[in-house]
PDB file of N, CA and C in Angstrom:
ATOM      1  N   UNK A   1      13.975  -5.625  -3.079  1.00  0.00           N
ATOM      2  CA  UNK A   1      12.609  -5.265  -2.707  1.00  0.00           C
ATOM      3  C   UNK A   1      12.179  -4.014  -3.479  1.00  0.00           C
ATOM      4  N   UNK A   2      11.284  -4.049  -4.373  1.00  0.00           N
ATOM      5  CA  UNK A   2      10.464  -2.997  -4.656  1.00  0.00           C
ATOM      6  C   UNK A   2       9.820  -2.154  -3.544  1.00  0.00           C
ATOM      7  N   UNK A   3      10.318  -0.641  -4.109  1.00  0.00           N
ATOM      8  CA  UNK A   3       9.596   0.253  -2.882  1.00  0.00           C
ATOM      9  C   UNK A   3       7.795   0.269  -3.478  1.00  0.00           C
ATOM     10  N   UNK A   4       7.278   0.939  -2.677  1.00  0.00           N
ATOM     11  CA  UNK A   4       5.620   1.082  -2.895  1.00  0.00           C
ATOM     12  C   UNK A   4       5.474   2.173  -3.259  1.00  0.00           C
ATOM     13  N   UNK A   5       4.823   2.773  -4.113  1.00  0.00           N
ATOM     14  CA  UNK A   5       4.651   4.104  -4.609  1.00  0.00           C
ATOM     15  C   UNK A   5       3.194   4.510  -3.864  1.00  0.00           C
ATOM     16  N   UNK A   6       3.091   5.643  -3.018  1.00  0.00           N
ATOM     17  CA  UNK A   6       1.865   5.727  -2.202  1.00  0.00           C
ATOM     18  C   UNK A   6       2.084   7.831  -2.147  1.00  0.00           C
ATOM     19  N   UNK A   7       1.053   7.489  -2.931  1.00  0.00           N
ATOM     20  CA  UNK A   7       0.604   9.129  -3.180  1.00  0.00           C
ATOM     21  C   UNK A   7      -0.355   9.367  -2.148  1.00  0.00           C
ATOM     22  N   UNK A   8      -0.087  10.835  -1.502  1.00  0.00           N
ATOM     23  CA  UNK A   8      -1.504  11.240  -0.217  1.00  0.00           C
ATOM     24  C   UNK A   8      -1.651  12.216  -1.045  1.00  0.00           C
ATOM     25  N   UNK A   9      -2.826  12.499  -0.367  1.00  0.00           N
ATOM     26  CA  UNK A   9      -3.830  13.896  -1.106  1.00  0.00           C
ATOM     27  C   UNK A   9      -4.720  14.611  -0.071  1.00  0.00           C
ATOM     28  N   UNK A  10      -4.351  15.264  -0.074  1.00  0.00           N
ATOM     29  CA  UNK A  10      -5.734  16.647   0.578  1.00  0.00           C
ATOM     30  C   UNK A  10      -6.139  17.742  -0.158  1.00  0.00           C
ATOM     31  N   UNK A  11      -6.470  19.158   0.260  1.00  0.00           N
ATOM     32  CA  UNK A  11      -6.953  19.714  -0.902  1.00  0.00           C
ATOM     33  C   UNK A  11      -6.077  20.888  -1.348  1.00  0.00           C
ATOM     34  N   UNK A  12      -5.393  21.342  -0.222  1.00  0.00           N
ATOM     35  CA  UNK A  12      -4.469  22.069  -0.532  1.00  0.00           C
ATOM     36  C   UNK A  12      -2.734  22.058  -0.667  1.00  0.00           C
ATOM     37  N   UNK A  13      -2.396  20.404  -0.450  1.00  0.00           N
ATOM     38  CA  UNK A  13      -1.278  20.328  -0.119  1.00  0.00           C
ATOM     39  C   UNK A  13      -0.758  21.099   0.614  1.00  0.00           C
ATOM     40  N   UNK A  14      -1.029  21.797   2.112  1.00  0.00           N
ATOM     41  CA  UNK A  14      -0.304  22.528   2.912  1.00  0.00           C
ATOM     42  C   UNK A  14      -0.387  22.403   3.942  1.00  0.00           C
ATOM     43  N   UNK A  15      -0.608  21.396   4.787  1.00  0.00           N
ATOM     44  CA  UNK A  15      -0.519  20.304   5.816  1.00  0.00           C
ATOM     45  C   UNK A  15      -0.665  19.171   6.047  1.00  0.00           C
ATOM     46  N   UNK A  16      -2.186  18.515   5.963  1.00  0.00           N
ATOM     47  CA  UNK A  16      -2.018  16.920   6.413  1.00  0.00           C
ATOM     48  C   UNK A  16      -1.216  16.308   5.453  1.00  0.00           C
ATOM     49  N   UNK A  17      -1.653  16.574   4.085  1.00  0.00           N
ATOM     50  CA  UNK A  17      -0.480  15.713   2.577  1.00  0.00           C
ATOM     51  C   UNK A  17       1.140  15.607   3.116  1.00  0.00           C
ATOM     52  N   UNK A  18       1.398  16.477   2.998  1.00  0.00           N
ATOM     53  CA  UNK A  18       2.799  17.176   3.391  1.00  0.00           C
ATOM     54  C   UNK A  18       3.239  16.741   4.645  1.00  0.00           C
ATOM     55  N   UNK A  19       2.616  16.605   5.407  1.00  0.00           N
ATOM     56  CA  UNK A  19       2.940  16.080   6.909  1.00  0.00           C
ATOM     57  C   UNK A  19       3.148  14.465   7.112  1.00  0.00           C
ATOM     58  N   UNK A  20       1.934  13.664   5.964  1.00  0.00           N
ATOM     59  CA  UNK A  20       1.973  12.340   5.337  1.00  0.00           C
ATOM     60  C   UNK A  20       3.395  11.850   4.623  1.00  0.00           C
ATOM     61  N   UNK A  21       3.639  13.185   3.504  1.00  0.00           N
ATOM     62  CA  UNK A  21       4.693  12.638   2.998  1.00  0.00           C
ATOM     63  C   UNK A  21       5.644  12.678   4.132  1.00  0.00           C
ATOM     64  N   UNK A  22       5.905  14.021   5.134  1.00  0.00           N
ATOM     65  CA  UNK A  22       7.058  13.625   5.473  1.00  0.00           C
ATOM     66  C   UNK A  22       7.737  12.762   6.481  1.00  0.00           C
ATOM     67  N   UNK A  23       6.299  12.281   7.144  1.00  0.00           N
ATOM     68  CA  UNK A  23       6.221  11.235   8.004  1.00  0.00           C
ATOM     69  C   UNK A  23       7.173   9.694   7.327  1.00  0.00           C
ATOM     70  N   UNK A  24       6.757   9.537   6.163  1.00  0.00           N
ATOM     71  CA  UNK A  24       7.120   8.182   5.428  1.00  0.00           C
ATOM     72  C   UNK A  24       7.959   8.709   4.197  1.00  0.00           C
ATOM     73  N   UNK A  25       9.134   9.748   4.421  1.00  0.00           N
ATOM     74  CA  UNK A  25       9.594  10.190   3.214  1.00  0.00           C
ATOM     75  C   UNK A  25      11.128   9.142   3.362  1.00  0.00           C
ATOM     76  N   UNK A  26      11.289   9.206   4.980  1.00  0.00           N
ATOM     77  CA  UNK A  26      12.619   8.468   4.870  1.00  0.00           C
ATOM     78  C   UNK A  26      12.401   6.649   5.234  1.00  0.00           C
ATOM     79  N   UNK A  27      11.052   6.442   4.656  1.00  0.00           N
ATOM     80  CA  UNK A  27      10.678   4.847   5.157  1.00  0.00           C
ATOM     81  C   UNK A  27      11.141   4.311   3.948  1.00  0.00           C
ATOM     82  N   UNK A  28      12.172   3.146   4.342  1.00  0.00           N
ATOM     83  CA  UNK A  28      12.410   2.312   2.738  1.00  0.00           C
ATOM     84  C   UNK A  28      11.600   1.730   2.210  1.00  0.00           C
ATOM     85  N   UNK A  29      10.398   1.154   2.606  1.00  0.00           N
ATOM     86  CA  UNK A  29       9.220   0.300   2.216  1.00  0.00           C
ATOM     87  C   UNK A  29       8.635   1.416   0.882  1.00  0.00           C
ATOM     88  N   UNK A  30       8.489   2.696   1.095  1.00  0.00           N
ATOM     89  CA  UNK A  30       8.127   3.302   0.141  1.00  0.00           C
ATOM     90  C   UNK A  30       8.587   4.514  -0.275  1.00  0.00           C
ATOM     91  N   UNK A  31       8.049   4.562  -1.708  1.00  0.00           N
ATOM     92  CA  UNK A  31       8.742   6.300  -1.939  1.00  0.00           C
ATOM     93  C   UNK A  31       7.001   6.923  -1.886  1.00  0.00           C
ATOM     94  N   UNK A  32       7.026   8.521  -1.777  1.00  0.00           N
ATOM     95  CA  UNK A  32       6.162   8.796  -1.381  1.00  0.00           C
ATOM     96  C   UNK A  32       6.074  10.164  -2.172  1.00  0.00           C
ATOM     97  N   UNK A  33       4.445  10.662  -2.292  1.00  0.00           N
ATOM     98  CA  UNK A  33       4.623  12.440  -3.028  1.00  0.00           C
ATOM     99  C   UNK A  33       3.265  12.673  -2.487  1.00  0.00           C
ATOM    100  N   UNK A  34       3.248  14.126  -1.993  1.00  0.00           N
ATOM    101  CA  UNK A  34       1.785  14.274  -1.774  1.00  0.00           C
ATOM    102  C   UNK A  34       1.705  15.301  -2.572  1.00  0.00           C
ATOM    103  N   UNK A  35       0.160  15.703  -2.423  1.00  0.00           N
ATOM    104  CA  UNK A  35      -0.463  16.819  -3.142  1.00  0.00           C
ATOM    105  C   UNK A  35      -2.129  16.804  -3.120  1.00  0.00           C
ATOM    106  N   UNK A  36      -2.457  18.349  -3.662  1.00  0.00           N
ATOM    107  CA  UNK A  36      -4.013  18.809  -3.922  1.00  0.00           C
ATOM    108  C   UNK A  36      -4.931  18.660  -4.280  1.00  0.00           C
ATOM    109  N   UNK A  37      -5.772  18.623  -4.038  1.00  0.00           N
ATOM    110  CA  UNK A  37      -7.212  18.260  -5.385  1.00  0.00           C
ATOM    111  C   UNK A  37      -7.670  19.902  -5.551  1.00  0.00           C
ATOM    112  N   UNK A  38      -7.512  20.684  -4.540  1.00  0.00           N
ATOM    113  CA  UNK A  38      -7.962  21.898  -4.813  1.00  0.00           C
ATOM    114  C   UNK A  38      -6.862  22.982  -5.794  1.00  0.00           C
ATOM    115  N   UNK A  39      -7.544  23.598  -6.961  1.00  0.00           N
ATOM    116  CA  UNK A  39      -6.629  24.655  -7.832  1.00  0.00           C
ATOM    117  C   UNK A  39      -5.628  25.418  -7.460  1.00  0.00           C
ATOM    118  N   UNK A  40      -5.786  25.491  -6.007  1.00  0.00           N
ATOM    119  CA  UNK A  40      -4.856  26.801  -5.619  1.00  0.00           C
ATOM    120  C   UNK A  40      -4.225  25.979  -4.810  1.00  0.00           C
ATOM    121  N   UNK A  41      -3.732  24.798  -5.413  1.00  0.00           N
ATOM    122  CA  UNK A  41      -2.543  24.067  -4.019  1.00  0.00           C
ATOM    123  C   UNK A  41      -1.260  24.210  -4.041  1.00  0.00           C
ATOM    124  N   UNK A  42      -0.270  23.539  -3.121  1.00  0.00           N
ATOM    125  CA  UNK A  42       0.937  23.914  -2.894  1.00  0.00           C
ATOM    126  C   UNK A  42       1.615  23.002  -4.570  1.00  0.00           C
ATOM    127  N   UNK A  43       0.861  21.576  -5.157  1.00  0.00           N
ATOM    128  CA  UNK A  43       1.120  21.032  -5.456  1.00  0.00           C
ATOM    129  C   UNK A  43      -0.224  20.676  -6.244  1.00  0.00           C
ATOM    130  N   UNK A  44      -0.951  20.447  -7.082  1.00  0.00           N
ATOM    131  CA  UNK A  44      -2.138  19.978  -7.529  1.00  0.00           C
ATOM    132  C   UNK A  44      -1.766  18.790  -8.079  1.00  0.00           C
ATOM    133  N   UNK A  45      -2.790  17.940  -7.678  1.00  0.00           N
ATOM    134  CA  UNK A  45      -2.634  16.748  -8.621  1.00  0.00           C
ATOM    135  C   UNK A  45      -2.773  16.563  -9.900  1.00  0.00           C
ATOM    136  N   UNK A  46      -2.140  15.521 -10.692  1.00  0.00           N
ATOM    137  CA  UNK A  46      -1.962  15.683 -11.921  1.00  0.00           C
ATOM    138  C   UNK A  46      -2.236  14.255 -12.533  1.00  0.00           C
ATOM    139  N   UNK A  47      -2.341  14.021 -13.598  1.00  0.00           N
ATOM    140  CA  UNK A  47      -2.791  12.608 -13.859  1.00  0.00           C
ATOM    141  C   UNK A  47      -1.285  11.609 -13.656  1.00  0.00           C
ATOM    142  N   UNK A  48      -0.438  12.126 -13.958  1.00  0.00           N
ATOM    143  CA  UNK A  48       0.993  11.280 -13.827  1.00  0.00           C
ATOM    144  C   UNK A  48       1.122  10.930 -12.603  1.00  0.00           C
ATOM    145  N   UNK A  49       0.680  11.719 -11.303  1.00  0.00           N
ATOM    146  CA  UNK A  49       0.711  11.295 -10.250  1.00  0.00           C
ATOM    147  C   UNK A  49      -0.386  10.049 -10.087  1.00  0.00           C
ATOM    148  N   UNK A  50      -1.217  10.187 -10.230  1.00  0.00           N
ATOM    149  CA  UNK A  50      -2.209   8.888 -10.023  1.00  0.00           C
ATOM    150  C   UNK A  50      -1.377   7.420 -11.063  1.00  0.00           C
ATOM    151  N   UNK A  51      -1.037   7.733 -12.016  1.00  0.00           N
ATOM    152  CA  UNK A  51      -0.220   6.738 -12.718  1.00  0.00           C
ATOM    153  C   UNK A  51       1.121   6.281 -11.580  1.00  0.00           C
ATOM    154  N   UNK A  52       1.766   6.984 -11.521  1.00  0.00           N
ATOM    155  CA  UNK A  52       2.782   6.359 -10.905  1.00  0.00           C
ATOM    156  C   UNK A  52       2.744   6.051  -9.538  1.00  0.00           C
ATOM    157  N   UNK A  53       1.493   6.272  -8.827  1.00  0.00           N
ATOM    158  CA  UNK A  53       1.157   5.887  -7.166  1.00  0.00           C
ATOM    159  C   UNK A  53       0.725   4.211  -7.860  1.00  0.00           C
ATOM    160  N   UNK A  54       1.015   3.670  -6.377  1.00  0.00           N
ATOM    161  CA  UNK A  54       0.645   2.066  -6.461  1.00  0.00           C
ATOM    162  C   UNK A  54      -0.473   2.027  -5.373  1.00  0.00           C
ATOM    163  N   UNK A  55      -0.894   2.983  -4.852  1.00  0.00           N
ATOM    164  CA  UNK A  55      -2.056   3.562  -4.096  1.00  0.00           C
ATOM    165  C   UNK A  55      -1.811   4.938  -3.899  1.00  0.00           C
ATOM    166  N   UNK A  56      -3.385   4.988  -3.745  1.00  0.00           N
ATOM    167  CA  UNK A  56      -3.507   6.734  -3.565  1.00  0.00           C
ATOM    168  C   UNK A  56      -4.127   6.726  -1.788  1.00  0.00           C
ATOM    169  N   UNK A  57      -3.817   7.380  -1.472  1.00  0.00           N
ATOM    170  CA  UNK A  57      -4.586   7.873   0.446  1.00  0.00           C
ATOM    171  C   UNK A  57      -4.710   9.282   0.675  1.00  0.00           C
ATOM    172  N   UNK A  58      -5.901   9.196   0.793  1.00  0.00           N
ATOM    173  CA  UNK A  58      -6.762  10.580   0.723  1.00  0.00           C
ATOM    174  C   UNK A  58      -7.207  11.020   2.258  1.00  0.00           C
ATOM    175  N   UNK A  59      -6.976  12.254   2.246  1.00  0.00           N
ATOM    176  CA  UNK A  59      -7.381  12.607   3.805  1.00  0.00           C
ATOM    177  C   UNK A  59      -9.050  12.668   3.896  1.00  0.00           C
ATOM    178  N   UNK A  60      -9.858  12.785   2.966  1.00  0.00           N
ATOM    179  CA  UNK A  60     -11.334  13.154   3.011  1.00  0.00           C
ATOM    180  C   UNK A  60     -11.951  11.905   1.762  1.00  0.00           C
ATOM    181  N   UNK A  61     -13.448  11.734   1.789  1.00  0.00           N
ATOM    182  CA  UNK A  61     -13.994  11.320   0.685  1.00  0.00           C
ATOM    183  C   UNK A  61     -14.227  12.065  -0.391  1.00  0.00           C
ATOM    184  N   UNK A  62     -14.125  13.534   0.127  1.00  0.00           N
ATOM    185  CA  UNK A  62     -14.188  14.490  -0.772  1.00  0.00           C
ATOM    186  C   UNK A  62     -13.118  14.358  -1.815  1.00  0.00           C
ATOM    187  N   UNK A  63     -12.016  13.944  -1.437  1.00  0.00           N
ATOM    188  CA  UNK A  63     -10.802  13.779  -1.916  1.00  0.00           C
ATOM    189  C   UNK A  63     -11.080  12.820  -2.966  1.00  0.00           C
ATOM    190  N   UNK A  64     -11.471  11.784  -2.278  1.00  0.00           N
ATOM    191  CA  UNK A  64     -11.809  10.386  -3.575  1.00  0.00           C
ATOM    192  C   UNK A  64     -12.525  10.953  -4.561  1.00  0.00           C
ATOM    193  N   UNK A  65     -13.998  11.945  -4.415  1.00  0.00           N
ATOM    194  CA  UNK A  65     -14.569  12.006  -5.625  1.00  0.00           C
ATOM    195  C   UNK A  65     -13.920  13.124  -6.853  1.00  0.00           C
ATOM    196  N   UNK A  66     -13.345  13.675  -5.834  1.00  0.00           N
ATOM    197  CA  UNK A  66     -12.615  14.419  -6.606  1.00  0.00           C
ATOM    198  C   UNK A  66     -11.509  14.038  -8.018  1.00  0.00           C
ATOM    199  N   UNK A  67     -11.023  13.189  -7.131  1.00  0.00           N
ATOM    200  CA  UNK A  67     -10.188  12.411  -8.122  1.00  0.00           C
ATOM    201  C   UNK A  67     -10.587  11.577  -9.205  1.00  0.00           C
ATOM    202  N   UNK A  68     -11.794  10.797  -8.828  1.00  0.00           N
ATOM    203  CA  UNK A  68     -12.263  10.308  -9.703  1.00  0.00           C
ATOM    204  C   UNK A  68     -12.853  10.568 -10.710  1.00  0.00           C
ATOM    205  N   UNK A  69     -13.409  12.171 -10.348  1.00  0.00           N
ATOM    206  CA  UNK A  69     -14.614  12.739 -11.536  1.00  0.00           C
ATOM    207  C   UNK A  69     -13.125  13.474 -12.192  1.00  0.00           C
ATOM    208  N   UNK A  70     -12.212  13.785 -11.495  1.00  0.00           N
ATOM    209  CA  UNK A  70     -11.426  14.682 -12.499  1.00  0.00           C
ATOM    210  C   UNK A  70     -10.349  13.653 -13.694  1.00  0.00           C
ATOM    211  N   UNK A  71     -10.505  12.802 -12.729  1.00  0.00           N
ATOM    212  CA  UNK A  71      -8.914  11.475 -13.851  1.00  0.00           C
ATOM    213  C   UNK A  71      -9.917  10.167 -13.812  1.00  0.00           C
ATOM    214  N   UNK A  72     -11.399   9.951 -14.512  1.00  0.00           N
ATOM    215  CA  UNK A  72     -11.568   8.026 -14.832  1.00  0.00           C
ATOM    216  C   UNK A  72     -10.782   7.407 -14.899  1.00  0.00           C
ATOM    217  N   UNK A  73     -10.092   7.889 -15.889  1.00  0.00           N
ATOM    218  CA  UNK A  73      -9.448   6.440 -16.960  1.00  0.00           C
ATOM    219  C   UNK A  73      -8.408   6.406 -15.664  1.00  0.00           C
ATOM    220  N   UNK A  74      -7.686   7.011 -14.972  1.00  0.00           N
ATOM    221  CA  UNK A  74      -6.159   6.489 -14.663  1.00  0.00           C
ATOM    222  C   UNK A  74      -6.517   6.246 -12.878  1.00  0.00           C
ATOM    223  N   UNK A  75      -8.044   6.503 -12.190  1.00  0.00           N
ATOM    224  CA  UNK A  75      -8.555   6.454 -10.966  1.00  0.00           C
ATOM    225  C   UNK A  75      -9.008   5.604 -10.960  1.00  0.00           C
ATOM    226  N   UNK A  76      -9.708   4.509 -12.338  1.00  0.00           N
ATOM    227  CA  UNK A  76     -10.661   3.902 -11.536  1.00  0.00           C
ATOM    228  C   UNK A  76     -10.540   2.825 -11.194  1.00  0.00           C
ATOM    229  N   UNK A  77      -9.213   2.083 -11.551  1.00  0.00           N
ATOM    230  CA  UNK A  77      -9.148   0.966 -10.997  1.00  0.00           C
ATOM    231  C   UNK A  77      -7.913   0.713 -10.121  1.00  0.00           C
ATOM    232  N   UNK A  78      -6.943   2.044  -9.274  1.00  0.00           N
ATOM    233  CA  UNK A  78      -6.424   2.409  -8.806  1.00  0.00           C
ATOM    234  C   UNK A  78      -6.817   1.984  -7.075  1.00  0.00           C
ATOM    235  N   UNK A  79      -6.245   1.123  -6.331  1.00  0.00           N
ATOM    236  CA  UNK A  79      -6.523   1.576  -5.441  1.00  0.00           C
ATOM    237  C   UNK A  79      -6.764   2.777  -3.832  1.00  0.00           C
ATOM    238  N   UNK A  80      -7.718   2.888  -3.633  1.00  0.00           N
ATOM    239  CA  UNK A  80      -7.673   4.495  -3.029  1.00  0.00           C
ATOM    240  C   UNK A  80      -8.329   4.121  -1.789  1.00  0.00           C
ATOM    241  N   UNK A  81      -7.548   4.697  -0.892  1.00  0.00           N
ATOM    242  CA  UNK A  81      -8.068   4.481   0.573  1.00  0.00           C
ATOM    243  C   UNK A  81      -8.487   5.988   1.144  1.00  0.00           C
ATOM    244  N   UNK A  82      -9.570   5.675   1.822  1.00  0.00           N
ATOM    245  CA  UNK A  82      -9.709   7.086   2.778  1.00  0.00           C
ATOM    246  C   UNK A  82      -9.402   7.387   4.362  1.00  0.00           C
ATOM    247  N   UNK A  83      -8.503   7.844   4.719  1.00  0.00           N
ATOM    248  CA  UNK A  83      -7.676   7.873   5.751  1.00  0.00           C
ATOM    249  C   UNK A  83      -8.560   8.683   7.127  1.00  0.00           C
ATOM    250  N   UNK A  84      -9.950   9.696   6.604  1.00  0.00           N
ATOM    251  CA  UNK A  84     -10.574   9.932   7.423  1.00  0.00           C
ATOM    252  C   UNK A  84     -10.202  10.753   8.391  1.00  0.00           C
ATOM    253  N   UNK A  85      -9.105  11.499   8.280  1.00  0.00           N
ATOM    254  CA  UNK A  85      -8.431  12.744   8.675  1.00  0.00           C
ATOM    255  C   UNK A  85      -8.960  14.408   8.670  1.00  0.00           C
ATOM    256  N   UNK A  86      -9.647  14.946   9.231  1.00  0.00           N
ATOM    257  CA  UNK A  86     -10.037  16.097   9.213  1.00  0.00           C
ATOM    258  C   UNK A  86      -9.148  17.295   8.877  1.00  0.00           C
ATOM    259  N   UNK A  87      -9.617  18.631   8.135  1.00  0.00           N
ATOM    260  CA  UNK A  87      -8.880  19.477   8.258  1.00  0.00           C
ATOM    261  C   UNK A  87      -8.770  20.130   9.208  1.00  0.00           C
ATOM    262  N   UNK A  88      -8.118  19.911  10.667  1.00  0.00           N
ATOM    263  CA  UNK A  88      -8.349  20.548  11.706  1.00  0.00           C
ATOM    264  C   UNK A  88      -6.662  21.219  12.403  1.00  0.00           C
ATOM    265  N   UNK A  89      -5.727  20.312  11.843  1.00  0.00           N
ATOM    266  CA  UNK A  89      -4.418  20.708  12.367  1.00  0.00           C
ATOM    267  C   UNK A  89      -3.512  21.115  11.232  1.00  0.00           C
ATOM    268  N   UNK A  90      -2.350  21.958  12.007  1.00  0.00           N
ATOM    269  CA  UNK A  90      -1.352  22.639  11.330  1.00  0.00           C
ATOM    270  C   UNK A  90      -0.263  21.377  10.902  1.00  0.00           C
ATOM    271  N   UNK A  91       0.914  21.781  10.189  1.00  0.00           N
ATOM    272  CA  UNK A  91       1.913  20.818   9.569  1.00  0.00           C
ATOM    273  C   UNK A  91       2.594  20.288  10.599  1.00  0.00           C
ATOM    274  N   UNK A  92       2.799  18.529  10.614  1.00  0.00           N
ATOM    275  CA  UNK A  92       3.561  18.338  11.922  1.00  0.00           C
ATOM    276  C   UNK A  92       2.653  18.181  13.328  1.00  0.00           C
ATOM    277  N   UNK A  93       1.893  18.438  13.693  1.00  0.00           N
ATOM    278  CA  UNK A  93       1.171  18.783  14.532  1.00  0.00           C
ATOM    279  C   UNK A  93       1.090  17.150  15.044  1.00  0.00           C
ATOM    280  N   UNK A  94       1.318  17.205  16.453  1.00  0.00           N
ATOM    281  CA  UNK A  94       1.522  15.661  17.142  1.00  0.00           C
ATOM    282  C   UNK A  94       0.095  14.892  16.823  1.00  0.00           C
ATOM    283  N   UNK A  95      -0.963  15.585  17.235  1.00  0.00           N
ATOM    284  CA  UNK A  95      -1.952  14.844  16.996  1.00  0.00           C
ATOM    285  C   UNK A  95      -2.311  14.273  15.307  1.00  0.00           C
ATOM    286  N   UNK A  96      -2.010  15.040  14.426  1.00  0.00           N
ATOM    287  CA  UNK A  96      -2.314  14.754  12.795  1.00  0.00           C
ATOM    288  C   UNK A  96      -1.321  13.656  12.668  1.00  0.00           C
ATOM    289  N   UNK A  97       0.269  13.729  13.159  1.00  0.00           N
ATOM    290  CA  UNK A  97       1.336  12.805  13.082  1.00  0.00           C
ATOM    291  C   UNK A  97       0.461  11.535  13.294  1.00  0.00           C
ATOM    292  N   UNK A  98       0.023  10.951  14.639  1.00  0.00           N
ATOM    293  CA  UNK A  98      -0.363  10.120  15.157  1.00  0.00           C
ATOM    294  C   UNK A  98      -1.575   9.778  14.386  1.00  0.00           C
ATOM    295  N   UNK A  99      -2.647  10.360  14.005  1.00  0.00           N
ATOM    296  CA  UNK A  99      -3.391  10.033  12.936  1.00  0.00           C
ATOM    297  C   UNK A  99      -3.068   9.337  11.657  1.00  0.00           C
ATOM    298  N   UNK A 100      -2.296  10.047  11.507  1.00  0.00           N
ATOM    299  CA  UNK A 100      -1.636   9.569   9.576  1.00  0.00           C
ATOM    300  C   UNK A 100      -1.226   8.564   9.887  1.00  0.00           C
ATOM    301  N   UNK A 101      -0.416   8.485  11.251  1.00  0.00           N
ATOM    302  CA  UNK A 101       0.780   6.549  11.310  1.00  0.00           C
ATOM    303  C   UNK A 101      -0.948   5.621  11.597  1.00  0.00           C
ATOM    304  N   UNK A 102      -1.483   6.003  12.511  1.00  0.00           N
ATOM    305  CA  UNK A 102      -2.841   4.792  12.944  1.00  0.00           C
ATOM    306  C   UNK A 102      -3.394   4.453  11.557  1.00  0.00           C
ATOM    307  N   UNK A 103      -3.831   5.580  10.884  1.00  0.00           N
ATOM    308  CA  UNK A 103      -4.576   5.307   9.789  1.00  0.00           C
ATOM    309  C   UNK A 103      -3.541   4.305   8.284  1.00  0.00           C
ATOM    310  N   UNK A 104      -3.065   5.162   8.162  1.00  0.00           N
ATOM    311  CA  UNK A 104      -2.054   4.926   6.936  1.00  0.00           C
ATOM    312  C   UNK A 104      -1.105   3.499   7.166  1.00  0.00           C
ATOM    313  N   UNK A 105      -0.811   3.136   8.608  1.00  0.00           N
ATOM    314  CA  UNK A 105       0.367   1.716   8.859  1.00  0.00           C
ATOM    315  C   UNK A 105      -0.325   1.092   8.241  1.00  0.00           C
ATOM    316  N   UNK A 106      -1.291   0.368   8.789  1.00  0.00           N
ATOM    317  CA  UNK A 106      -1.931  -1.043   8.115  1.00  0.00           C
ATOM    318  C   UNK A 106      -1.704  -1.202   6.666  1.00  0.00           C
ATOM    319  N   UNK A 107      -2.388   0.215   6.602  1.00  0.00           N
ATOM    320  CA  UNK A 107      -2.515  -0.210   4.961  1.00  0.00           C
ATOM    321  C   UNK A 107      -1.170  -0.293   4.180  1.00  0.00           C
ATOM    322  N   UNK A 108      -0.372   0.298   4.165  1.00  0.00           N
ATOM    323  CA  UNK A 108       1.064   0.609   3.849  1.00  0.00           C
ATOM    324  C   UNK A 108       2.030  -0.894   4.303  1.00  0.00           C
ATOM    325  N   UNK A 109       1.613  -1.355   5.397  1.00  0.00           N
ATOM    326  CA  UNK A 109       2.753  -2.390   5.790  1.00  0.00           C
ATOM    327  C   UNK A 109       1.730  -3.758   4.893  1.00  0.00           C
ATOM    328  N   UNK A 110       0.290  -3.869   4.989  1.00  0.00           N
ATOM    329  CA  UNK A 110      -0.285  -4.991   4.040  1.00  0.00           C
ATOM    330  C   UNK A 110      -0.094  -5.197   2.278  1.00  0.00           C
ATOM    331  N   UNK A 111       0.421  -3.353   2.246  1.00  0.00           N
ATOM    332  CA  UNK A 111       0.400  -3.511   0.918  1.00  0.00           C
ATOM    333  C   UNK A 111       2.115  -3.472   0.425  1.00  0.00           C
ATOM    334  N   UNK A 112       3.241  -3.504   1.662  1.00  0.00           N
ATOM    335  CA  UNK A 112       4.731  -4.189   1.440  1.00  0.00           C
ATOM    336  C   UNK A 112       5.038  -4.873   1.376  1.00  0.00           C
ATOM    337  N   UNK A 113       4.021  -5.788   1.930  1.00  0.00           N
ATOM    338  CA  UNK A 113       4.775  -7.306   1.697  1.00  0.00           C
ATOM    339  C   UNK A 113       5.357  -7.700   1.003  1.00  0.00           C
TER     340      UNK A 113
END
């Protein structure tokens, strides 16, 4: 079985991303990396990352345009979901946990098959 390559993104990589990856870091269905759209992140995104995700999941729409105006060529025919997650909680935080699995399962277990 091929794992799924599924990149998250927020803007600073220093909670919801990070909390995404580490939610699904030890899931065999996929390997996983998060990171920033904003300059001053823990992790900024980079174009190699959008290459080697087999989807991207973004905590904001802000996130999507971001990505797109900054990487065309390697965003645009990438699929990218928006997970619709607010910046409102710290790393780990039960309620963000439970967000990321509601939002992120579907898509993640439709796209393991």
């Amino acid at each position: 079985m091929t794992r799924l390559n599924v990149l998250f993104v927020c803007s600073k990589n220093q909670w919801r991303s990070p909390t995404a990856e580490a939610i699904y870091r030890r899931d065999d269905r996929v390997s996983v990396r998060s990171r920033g759209t904003a300059k001053g992140a823990v992790q900024t995104i980079r174009s190699d990352d959008i290459v080697w995700a087999d989807v991207v999941l973004v905590m904001e729409d802000k996130h999507r345009q971001r990505i797109l105006a900054d990487f065309p060529g390697e965003a645009n025919f990438k699929p990218m979901h928006v997970l619709d997650i607010p910046d409102d909680y710290q790393f780990m935080d039960d309620e963000l946990v439970e967000l990321i699995r509601s939002a992120a399962e579907p898509i993640i277990a439709g796209l393991a098959e």
